[in-house]
PDB file of N, CA and C in Angstrom:
ATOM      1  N   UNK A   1      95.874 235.066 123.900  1.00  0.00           N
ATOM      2  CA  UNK A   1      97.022 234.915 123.047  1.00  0.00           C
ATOM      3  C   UNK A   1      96.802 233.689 122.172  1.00  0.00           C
ATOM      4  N   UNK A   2      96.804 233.564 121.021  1.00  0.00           N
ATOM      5  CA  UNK A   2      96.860 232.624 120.413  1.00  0.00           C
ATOM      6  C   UNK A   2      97.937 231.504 120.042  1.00  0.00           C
ATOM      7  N   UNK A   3      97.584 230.095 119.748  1.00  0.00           N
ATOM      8  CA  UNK A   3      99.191 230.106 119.653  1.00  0.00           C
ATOM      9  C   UNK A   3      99.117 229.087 118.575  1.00  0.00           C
ATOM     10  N   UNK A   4     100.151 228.640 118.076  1.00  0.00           N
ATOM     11  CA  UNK A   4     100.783 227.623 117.205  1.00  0.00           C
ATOM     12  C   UNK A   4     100.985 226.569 117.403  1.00  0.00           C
ATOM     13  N   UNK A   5      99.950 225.197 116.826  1.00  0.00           N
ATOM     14  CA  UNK A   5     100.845 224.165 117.588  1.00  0.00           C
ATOM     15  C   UNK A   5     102.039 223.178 116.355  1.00  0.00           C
ATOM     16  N   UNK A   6     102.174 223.870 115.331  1.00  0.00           N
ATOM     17  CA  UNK A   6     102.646 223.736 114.099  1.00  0.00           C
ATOM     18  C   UNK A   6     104.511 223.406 114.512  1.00  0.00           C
ATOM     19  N   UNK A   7     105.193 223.772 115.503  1.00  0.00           N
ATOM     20  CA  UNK A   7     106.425 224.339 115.723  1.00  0.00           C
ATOM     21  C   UNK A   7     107.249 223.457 116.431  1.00  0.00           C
ATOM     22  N   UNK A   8     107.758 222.125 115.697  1.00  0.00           N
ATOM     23  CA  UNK A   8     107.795 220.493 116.314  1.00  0.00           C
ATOM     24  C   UNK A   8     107.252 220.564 117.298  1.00  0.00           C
ATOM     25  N   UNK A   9     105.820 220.114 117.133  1.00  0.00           N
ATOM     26  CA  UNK A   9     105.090 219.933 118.630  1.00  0.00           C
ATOM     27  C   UNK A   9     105.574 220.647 120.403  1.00  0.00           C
ATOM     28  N   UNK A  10     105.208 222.081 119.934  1.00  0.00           N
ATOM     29  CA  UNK A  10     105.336 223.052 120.981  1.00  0.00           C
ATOM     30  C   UNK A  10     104.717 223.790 120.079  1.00  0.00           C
ATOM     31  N   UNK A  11     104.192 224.638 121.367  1.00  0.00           N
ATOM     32  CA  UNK A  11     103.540 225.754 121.454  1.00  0.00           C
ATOM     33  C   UNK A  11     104.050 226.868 121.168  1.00  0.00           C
ATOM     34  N   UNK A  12     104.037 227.901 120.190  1.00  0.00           N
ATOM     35  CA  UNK A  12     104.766 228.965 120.207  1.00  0.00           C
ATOM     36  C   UNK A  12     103.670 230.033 120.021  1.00  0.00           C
ATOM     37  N   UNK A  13     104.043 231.077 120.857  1.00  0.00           N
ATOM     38  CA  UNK A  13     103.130 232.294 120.840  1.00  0.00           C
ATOM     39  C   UNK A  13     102.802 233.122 119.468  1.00  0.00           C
ATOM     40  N   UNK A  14     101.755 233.190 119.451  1.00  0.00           N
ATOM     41  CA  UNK A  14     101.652 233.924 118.037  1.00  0.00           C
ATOM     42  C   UNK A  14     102.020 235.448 118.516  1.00  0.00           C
ATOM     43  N   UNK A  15     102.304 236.350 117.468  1.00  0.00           N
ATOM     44  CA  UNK A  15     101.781 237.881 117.980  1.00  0.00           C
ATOM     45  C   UNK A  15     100.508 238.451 117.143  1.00  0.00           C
ATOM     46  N   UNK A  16     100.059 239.528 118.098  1.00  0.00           N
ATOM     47  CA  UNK A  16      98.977 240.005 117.443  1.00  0.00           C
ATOM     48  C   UNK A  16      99.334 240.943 116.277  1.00  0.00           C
ATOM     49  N   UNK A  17      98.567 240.570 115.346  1.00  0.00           N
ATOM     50  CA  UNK A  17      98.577 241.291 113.893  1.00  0.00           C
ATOM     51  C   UNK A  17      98.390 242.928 113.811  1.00  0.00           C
ATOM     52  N   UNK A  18      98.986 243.677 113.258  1.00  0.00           N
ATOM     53  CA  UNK A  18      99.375 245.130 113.550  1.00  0.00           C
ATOM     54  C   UNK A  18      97.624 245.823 113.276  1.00  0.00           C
ATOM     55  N   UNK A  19      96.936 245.016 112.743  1.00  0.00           N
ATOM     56  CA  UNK A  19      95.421 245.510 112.630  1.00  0.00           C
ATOM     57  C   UNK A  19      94.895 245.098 113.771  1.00  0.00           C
ATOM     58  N   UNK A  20      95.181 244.313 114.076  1.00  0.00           N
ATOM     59  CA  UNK A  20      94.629 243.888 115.867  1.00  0.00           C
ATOM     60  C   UNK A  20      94.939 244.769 117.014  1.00  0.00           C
ATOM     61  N   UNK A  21      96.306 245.295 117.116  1.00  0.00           N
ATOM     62  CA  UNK A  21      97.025 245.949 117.637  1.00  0.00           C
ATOM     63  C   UNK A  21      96.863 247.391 117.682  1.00  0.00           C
ATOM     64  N   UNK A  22      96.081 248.105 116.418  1.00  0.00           N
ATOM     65  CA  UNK A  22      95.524 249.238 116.511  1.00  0.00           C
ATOM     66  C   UNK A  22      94.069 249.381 116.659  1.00  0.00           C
ATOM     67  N   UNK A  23      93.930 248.567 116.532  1.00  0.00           N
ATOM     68  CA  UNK A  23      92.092 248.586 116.583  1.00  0.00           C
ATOM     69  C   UNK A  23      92.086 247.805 118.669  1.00  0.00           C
ATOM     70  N   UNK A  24      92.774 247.490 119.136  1.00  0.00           N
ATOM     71  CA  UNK A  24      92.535 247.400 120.061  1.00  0.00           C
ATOM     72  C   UNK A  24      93.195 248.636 121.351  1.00  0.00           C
ATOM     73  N   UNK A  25      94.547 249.685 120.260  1.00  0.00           N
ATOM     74  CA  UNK A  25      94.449 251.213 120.687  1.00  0.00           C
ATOM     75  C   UNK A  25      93.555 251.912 120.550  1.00  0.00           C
ATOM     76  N   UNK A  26      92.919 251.801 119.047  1.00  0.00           N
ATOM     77  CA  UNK A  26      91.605 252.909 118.922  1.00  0.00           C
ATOM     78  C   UNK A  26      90.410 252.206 120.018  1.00  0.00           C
ATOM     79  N   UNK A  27      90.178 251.575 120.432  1.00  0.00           N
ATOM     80  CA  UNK A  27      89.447 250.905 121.431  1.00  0.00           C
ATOM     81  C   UNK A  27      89.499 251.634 122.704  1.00  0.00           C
ATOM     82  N   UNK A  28      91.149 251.396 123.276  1.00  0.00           N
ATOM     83  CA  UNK A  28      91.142 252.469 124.277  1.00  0.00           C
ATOM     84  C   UNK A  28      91.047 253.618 124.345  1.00  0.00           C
ATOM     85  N   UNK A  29      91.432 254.053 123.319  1.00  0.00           N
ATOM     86  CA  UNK A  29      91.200 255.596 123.054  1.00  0.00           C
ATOM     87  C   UNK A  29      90.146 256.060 123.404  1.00  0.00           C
ATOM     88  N   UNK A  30      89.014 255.110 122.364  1.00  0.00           N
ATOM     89  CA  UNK A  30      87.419 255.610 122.395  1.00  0.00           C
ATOM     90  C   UNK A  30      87.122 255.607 123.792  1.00  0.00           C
ATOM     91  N   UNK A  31      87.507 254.543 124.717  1.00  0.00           N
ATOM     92  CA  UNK A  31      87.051 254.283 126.211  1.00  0.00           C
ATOM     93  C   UNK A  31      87.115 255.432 126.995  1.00  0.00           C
ATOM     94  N   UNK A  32      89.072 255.628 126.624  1.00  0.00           N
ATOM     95  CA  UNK A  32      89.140 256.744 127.603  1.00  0.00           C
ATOM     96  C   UNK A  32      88.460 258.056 127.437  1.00  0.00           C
ATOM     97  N   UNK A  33      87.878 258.464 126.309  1.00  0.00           N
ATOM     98  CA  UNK A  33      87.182 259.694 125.173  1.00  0.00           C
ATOM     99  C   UNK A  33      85.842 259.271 126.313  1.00  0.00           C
ATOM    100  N   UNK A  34      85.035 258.190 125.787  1.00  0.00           N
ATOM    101  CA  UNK A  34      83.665 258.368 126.822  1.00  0.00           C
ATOM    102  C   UNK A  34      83.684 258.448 128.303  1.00  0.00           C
ATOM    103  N   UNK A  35      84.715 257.853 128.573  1.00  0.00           N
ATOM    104  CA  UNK A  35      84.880 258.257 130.170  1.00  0.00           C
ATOM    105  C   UNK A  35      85.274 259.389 130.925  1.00  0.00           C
ATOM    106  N   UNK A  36      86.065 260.512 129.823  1.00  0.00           N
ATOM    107  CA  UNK A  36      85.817 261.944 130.079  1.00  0.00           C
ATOM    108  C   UNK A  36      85.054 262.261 129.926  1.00  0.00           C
ATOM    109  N   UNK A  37      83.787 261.876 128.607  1.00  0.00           N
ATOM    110  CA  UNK A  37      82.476 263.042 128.391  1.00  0.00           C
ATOM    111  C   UNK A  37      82.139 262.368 129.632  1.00  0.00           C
ATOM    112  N   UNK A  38      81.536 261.652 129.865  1.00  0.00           N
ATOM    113  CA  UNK A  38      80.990 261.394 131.297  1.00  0.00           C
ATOM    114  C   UNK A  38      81.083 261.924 132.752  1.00  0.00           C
ATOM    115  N   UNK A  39      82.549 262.200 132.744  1.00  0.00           N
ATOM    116  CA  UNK A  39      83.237 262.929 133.849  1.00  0.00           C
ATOM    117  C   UNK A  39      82.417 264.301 133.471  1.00  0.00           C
ATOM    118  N   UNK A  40      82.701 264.756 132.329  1.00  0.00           N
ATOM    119  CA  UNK A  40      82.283 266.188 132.330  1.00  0.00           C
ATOM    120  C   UNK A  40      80.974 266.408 132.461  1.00  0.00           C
ATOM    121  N   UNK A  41      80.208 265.690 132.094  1.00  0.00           N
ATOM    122  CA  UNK A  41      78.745 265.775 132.291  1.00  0.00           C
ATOM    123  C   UNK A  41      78.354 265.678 133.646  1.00  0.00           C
ATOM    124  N   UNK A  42      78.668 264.317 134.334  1.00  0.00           N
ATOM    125  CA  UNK A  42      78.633 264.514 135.848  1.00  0.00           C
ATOM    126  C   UNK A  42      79.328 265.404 136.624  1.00  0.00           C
ATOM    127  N   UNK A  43      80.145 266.453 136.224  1.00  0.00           N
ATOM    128  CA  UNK A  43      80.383 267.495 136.857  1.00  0.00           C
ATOM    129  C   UNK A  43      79.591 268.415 136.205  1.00  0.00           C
ATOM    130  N   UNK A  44      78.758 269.005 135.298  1.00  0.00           N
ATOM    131  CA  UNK A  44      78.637 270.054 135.090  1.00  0.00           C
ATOM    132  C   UNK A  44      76.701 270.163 135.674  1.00  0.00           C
ATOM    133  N   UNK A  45      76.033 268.385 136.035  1.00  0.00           N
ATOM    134  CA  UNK A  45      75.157 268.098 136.374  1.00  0.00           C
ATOM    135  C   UNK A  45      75.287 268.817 137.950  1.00  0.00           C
ATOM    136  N   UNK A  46      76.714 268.624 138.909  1.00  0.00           N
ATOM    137  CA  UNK A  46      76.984 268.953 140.040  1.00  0.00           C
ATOM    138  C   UNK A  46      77.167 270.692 140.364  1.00  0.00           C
ATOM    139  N   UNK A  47      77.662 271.007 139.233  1.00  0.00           N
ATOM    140  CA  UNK A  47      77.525 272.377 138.983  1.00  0.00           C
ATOM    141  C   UNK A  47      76.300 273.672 139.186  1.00  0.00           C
ATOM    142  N   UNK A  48      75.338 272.684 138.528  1.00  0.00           N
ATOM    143  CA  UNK A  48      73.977 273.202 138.288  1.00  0.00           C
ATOM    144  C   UNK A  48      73.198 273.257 139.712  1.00  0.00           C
ATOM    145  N   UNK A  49      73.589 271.906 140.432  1.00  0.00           N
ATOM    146  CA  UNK A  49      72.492 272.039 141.528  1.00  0.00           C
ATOM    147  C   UNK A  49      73.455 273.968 142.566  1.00  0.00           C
ATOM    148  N   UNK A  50      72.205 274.279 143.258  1.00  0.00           N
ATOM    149  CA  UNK A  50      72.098 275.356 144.298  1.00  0.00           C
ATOM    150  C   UNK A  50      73.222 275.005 145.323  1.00  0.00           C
ATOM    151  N   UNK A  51      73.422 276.162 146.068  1.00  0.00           N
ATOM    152  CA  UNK A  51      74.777 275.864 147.274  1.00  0.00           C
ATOM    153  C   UNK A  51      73.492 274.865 148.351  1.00  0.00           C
ATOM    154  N   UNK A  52      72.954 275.404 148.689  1.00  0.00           N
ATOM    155  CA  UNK A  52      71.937 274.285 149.840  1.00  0.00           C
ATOM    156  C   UNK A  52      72.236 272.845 148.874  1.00  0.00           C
ATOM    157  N   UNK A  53      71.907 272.453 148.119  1.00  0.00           N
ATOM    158  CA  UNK A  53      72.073 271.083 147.658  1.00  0.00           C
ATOM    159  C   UNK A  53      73.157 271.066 147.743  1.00  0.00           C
ATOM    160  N   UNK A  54      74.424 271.449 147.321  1.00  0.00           N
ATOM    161  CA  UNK A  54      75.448 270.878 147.595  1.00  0.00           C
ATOM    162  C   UNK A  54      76.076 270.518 148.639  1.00  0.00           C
ATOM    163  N   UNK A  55      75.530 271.346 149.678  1.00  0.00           N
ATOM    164  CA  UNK A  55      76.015 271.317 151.091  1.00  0.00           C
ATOM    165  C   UNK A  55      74.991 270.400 151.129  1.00  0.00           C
ATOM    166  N   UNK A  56      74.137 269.334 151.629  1.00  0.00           N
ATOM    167  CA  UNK A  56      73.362 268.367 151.786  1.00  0.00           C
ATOM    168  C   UNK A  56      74.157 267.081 151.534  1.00  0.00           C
ATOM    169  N   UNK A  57      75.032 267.698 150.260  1.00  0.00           N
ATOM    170  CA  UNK A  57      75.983 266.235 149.834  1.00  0.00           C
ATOM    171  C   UNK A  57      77.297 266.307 150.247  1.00  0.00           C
ATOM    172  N   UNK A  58      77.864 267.408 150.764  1.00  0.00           N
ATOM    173  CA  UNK A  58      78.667 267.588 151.790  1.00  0.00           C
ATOM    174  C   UNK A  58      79.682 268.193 150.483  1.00  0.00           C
ATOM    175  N   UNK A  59      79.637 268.908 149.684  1.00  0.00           N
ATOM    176  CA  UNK A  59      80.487 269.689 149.274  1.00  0.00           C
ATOM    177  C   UNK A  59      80.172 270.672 148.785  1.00  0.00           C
ATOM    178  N   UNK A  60      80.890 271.890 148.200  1.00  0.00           N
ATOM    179  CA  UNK A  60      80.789 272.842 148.120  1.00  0.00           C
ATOM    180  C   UNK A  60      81.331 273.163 146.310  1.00  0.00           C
ATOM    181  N   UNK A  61      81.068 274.127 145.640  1.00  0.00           N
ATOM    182  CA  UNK A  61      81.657 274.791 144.126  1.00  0.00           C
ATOM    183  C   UNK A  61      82.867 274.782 144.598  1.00  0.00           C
ATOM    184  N   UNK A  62      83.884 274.960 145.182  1.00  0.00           N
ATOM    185  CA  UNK A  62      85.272 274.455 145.353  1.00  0.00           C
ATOM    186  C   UNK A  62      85.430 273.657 145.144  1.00  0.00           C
ATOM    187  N   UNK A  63      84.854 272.584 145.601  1.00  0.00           N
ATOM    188  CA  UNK A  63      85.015 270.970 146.092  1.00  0.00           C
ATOM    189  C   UNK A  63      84.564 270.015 144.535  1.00  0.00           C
ATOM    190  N   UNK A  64      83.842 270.974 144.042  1.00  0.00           N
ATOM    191  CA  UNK A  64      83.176 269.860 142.395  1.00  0.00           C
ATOM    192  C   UNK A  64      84.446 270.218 141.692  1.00  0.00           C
ATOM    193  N   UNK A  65      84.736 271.424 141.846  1.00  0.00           N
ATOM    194  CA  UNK A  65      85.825 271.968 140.685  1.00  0.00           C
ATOM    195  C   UNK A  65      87.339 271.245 140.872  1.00  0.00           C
ATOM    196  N   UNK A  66      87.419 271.044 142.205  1.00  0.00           N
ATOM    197  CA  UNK A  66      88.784 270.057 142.361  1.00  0.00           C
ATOM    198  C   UNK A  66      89.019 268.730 141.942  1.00  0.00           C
ATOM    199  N   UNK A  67      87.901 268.225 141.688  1.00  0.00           N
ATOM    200  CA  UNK A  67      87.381 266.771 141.527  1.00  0.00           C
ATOM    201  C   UNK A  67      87.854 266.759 140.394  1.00  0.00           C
ATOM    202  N   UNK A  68      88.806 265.434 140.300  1.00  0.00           N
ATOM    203  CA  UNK A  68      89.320 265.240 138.910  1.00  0.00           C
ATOM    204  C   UNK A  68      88.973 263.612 138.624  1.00  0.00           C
ATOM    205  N   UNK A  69      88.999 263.603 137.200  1.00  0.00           N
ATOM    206  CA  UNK A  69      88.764 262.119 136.665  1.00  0.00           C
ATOM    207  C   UNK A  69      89.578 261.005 137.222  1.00  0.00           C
ATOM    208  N   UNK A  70      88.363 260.108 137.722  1.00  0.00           N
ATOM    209  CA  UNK A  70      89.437 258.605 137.457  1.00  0.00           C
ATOM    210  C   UNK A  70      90.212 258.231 136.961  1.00  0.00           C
ATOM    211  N   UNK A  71      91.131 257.916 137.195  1.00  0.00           N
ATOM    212  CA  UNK A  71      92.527 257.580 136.677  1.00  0.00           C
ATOM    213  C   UNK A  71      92.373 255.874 136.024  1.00  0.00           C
ATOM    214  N   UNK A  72      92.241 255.631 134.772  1.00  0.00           N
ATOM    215  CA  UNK A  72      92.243 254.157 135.004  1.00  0.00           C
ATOM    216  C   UNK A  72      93.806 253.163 134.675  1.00  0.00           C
ATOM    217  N   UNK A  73      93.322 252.045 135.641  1.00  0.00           N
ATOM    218  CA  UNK A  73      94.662 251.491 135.554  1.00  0.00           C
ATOM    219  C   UNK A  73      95.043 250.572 134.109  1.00  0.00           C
ATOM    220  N   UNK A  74      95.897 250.572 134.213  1.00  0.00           N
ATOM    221  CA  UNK A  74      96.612 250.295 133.140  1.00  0.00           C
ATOM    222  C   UNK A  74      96.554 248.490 132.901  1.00  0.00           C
ATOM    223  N   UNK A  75      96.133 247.867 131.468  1.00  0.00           N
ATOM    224  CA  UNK A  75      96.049 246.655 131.598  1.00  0.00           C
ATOM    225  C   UNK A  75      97.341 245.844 131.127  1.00  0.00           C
ATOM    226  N   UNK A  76      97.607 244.674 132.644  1.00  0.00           N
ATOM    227  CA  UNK A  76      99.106 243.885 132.660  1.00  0.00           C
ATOM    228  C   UNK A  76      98.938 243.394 131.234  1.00  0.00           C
ATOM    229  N   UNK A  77     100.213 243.766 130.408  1.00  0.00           N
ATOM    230  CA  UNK A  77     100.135 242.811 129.390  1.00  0.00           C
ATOM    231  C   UNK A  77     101.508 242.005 130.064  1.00  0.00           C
ATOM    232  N   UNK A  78     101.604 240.355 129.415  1.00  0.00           N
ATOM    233  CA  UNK A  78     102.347 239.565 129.353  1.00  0.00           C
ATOM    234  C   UNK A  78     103.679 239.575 128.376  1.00  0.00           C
TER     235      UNK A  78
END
């Protein structure tokens, strides 16, 4: 957070500038965008292997297909 020390000597919070503010949505956006292709790729990599391999890793084509993406948590803003 940036701040001001201009404001009879105190600190006052700046806010972030509405170009800051979207470029740090399109940010998450993009994050959350590569962290699905990823999901999907590592499932469709799990897909491919044979039932013997999957059972080796202890699941089954049921078990890849239930598997859903990480959920990510949400960052505390102040």
């Amino acid at each position: 957070m940036l701040m001001r020390t201009d404001f009879g000597g105190f600190a006052k919070p700046q806010r972030p500038s509405l170009l800051s503010r979207a470029l740090s949505s399109l940010s998450g956006l993009t994050d959350a965008l590569e962290s699905y292709v990823e999901f999907r790729r590592q499932r469709r990599e799990l897909l491919m292997l044979d039932d013997r391999m999957l059972k080796d890793i202890g699941l089954n084509r049921g078990d890849v297909m239930r598997i859903q993406p990480a959920q990510r948590r949400a960052k505390h803003r102040n």
